[in-house]
N, C-alpha and C. Protein backbone atom coordinates (compact mmCIF):
# COMPACT_ATOMS: atom_id res chain seq x y z
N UNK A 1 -37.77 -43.55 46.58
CA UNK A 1 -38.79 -44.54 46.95
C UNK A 1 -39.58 -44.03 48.16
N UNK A 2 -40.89 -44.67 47.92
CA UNK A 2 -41.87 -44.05 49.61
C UNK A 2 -41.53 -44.23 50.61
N UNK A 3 -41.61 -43.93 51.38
CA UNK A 3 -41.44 -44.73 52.95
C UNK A 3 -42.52 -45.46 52.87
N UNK A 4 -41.65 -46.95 53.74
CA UNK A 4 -43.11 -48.26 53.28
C UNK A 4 -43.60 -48.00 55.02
N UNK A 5 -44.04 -49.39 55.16
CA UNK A 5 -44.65 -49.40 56.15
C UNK A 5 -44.06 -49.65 57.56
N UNK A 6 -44.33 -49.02 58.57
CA UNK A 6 -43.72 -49.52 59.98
C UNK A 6 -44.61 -50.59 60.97
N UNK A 7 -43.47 -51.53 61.60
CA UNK A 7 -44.60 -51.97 62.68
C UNK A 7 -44.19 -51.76 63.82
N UNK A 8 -44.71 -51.27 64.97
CA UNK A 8 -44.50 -50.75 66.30
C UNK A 8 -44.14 -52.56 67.13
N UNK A 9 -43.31 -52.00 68.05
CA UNK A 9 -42.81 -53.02 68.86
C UNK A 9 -44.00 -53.94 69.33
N UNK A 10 -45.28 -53.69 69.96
CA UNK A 10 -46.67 -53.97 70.51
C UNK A 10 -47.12 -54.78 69.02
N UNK A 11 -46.86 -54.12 67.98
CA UNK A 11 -47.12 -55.29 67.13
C UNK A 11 -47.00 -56.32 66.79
N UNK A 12 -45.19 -56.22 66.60
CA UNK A 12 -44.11 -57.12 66.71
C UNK A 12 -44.34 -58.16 67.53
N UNK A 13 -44.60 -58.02 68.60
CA UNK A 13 -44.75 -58.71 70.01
C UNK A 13 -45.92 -59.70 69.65
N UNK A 14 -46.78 -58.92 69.48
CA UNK A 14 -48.70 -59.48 69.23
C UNK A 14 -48.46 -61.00 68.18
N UNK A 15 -47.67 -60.49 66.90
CA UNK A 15 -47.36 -61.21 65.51
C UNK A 15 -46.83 -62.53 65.79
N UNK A 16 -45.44 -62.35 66.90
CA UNK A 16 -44.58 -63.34 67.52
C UNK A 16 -45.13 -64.33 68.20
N UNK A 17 -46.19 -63.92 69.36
CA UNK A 17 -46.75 -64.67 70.21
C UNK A 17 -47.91 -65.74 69.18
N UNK A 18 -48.58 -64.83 67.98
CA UNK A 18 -49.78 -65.48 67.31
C UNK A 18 -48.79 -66.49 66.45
N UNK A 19 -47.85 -66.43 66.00
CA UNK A 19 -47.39 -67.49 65.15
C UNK A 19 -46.76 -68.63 65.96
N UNK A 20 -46.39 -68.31 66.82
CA UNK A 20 -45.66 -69.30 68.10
C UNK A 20 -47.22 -70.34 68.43
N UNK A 21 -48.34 -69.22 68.76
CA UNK A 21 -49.69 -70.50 69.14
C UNK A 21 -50.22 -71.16 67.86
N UNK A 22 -49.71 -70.97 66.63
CA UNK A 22 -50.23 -71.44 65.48
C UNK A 22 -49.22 -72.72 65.39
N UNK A 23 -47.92 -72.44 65.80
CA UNK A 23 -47.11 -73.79 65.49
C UNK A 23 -46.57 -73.66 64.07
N UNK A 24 -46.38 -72.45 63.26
CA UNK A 24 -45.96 -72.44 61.80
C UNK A 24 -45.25 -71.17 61.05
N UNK A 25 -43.66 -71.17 61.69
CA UNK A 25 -43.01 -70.05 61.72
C UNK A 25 -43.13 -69.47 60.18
N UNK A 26 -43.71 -69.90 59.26
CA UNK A 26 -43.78 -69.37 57.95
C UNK A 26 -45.01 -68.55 58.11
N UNK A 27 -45.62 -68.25 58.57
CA UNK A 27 -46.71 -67.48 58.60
C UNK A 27 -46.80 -65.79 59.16
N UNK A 28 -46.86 -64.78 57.74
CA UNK A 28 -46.77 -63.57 58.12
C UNK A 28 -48.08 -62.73 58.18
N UNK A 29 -48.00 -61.63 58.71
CA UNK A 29 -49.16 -60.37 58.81
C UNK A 29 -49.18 -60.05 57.89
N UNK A 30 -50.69 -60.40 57.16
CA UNK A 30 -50.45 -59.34 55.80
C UNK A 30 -51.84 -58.48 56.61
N UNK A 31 -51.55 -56.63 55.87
CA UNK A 31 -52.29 -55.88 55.92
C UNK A 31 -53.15 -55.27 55.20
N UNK A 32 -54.30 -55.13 54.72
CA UNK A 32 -54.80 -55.20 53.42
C UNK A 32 -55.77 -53.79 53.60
N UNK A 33 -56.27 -52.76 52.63
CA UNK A 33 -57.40 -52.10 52.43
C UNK A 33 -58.56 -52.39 51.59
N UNK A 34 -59.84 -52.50 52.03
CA UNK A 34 -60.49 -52.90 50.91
C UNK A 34 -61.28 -51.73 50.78
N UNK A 35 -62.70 -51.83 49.63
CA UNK A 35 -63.66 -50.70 49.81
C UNK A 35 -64.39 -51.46 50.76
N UNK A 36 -65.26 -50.19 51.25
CA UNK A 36 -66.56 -50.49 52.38
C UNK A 36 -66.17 -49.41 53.84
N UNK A 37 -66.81 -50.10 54.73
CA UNK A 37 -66.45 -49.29 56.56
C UNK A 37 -67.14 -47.62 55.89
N UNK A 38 -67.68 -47.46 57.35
CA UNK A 38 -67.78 -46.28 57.03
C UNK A 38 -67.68 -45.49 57.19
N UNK A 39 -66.61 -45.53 56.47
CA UNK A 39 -65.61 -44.04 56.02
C UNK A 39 -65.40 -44.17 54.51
N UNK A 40 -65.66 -45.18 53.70
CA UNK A 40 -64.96 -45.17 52.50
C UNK A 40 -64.12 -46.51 51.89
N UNK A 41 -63.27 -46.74 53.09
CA UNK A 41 -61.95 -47.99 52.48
C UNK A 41 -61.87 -48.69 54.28
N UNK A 42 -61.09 -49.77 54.33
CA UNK A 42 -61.19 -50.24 56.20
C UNK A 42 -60.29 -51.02 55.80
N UNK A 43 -59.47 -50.99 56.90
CA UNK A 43 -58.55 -52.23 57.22
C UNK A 43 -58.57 -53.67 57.25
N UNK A 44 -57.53 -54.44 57.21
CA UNK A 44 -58.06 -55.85 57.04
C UNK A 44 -56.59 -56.24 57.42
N UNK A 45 -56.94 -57.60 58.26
CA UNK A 45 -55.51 -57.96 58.85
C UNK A 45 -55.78 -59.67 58.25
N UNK A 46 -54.67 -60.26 58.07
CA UNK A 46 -55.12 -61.70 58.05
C UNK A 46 -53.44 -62.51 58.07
N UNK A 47 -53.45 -63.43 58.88
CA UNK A 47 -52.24 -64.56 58.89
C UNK A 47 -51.81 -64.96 57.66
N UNK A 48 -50.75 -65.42 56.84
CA UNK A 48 -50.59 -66.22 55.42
C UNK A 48 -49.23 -66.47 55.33
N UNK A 49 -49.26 -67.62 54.87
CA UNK A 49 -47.98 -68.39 54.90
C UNK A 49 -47.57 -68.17 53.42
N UNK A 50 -48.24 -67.34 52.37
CA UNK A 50 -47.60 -67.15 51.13
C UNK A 50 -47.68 -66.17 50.64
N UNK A 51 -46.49 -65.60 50.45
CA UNK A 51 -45.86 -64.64 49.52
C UNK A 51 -45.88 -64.51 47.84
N UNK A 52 -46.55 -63.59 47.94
CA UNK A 52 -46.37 -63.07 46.35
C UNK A 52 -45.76 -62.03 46.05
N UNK A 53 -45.60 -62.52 44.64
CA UNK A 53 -44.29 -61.71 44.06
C UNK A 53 -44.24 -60.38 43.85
N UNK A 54 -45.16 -59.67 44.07
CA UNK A 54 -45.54 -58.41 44.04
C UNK A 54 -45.97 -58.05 45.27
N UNK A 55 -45.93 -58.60 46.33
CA UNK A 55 -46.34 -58.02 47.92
C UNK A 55 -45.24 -57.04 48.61
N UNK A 56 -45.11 -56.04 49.03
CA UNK A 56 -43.93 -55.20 49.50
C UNK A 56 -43.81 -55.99 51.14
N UNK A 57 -42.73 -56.34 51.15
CA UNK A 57 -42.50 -57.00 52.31
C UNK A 57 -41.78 -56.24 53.56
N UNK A 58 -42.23 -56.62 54.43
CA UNK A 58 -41.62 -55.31 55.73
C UNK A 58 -40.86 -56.34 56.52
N UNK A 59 -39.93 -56.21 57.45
CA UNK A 59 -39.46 -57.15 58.09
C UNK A 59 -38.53 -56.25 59.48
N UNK A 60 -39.43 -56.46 60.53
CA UNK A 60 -38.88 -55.95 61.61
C UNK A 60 -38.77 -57.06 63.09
N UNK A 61 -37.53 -57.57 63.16
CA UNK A 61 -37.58 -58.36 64.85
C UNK A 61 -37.82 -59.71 64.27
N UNK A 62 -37.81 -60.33 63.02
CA UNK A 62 -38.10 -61.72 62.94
C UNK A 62 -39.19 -62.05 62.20
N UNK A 63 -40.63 -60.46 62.48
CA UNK A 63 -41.46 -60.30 62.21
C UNK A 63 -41.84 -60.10 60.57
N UNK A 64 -42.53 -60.75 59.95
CA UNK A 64 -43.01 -59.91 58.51
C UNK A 64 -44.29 -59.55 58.19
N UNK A 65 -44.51 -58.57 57.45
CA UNK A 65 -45.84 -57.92 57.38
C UNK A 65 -45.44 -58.21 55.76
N UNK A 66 -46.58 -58.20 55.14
CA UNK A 66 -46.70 -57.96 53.77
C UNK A 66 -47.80 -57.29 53.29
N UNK A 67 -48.05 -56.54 52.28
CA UNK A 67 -48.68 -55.43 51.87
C UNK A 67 -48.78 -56.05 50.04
N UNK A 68 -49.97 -56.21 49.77
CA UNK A 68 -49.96 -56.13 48.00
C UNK A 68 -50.29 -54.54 47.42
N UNK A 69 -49.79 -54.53 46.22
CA UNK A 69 -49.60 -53.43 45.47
C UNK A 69 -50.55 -52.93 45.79
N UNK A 70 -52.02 -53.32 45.55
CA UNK A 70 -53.46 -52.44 45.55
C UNK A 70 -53.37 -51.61 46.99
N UNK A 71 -53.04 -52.57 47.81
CA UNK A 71 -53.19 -51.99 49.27
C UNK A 71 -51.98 -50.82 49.53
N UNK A 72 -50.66 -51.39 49.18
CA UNK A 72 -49.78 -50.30 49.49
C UNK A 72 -49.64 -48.79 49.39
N UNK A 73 -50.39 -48.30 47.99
CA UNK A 73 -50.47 -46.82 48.08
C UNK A 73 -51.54 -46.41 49.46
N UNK A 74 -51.90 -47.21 49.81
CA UNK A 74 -52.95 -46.25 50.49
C UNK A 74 -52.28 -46.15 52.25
N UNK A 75 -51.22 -47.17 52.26
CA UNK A 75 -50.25 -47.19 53.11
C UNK A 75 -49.31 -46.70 53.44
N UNK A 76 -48.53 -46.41 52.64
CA UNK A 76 -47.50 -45.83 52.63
C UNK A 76 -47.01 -44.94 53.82
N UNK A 77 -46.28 -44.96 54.48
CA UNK A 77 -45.59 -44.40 56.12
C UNK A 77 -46.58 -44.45 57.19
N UNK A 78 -47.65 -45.74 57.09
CA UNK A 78 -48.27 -45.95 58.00
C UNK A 78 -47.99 -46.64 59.13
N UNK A 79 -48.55 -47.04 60.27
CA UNK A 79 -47.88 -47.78 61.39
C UNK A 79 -48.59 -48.69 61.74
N UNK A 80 -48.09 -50.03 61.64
CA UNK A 80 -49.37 -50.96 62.01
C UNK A 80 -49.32 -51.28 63.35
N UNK A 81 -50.02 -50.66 64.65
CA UNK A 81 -49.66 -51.23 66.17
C UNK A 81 -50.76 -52.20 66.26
N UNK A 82 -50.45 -52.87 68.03
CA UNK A 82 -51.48 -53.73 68.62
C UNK A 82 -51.82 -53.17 69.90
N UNK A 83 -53.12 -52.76 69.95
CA UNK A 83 -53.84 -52.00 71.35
C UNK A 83 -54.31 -52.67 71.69
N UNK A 84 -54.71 -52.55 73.18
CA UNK A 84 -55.35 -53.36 73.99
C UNK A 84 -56.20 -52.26 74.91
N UNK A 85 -57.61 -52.56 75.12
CA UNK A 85 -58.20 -51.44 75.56
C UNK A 85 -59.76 -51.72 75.79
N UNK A 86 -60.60 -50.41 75.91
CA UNK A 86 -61.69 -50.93 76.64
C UNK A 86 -62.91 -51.67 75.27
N UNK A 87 -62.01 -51.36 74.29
CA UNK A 87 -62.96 -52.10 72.83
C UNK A 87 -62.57 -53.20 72.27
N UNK A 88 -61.33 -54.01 73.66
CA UNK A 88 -60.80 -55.33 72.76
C UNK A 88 -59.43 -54.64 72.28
N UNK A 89 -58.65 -56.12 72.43
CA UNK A 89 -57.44 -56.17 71.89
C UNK A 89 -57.59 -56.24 69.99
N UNK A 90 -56.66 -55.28 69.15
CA UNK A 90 -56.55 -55.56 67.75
C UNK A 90 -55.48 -54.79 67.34
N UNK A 91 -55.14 -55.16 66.13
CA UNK A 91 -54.36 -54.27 64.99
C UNK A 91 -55.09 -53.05 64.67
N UNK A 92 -54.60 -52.34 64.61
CA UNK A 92 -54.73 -50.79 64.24
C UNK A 92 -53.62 -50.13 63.14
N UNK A 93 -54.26 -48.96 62.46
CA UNK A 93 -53.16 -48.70 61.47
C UNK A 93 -53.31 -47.02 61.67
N UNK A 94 -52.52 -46.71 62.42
CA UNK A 94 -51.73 -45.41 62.34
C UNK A 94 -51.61 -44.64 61.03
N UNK A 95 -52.56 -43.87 60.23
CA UNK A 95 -52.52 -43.67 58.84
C UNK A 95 -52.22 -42.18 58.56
N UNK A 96 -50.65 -41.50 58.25
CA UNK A 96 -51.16 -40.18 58.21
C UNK A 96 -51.58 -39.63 56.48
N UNK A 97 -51.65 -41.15 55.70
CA UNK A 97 -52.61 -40.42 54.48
C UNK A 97 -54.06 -40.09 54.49
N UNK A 98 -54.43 -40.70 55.83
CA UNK A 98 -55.94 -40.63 56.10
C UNK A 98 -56.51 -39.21 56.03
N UNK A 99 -57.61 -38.88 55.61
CA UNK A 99 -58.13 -37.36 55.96
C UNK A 99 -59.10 -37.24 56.94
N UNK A 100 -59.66 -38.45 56.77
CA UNK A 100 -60.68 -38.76 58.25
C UNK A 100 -61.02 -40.21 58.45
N UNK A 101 -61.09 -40.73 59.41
CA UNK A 101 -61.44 -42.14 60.27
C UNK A 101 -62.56 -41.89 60.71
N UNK A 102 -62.94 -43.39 61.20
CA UNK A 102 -64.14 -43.24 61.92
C UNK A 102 -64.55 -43.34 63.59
N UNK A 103 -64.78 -43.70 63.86
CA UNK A 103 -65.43 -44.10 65.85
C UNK A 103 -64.31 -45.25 66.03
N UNK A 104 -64.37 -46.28 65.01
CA UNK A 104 -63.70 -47.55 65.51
C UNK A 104 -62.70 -47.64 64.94
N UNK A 105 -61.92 -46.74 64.39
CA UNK A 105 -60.30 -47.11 63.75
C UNK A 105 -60.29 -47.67 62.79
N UNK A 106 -61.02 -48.68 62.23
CA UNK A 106 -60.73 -49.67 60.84
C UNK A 106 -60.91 -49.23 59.83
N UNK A 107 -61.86 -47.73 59.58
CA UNK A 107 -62.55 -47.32 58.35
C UNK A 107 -61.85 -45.88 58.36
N UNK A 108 -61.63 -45.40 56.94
CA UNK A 108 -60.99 -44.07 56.35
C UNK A 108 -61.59 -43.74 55.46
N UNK A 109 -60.89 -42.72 55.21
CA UNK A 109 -60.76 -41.70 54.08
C UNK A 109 -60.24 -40.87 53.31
N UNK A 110 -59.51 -41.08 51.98
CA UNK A 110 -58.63 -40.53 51.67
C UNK A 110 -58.88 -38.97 50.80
């Protein structure tokens, strides 16, 4: 099997604190790729309280990330952290299937 996905402690942390101010411990990180950004494909982060049956589920510290099939190949032994910096606090994805990114981190290329 692949190596699925990792989430860095800074993530972990980020995930914990956002579901604690939401008030609704069912609610996980899903990480998504779509087309577009330009580079090709871009990241996409979004909150969701539902699981599907085909989502590869990650679970680190309490924390869950979920990944659907479409998105997962393009994931695979990636790292999802949370930076904080001079462009704003966000999710970032550590990608070493990437062949090239862009200026702002969200957009690739495989």
């Amino acid at each position: 099997m692949a190596t699925p996905l990792f989430l860095s402690d800074s993530a972990v942390t980020k995930v914990r604190e956002l579901v604690e101010e939401e008030g609704n411990p069912q609610l996980k990180l899903r990480v998504f790729v779509t087309g577009g950004g330009c580079s090709g494909f871009q990241y996409g982060f979004s909150f969701d309280d539902n699981q599907d049956e085909e989502d590869t589920v990650i679970e680190k510290d309490g924390v869950t990330l979920l990944v659907d099939p479409m998105s997962y190949q393009y994931l695979v032994g990636a790292t999802v952290e949370y930076t904080e910096g001079l462009q704003g606090s966000q999710f970032v994805v550590s990608n070493p299937n990437a062949s090239s990114t862009c200026g702002c981190g969200s957009s690739f290329s495989i």
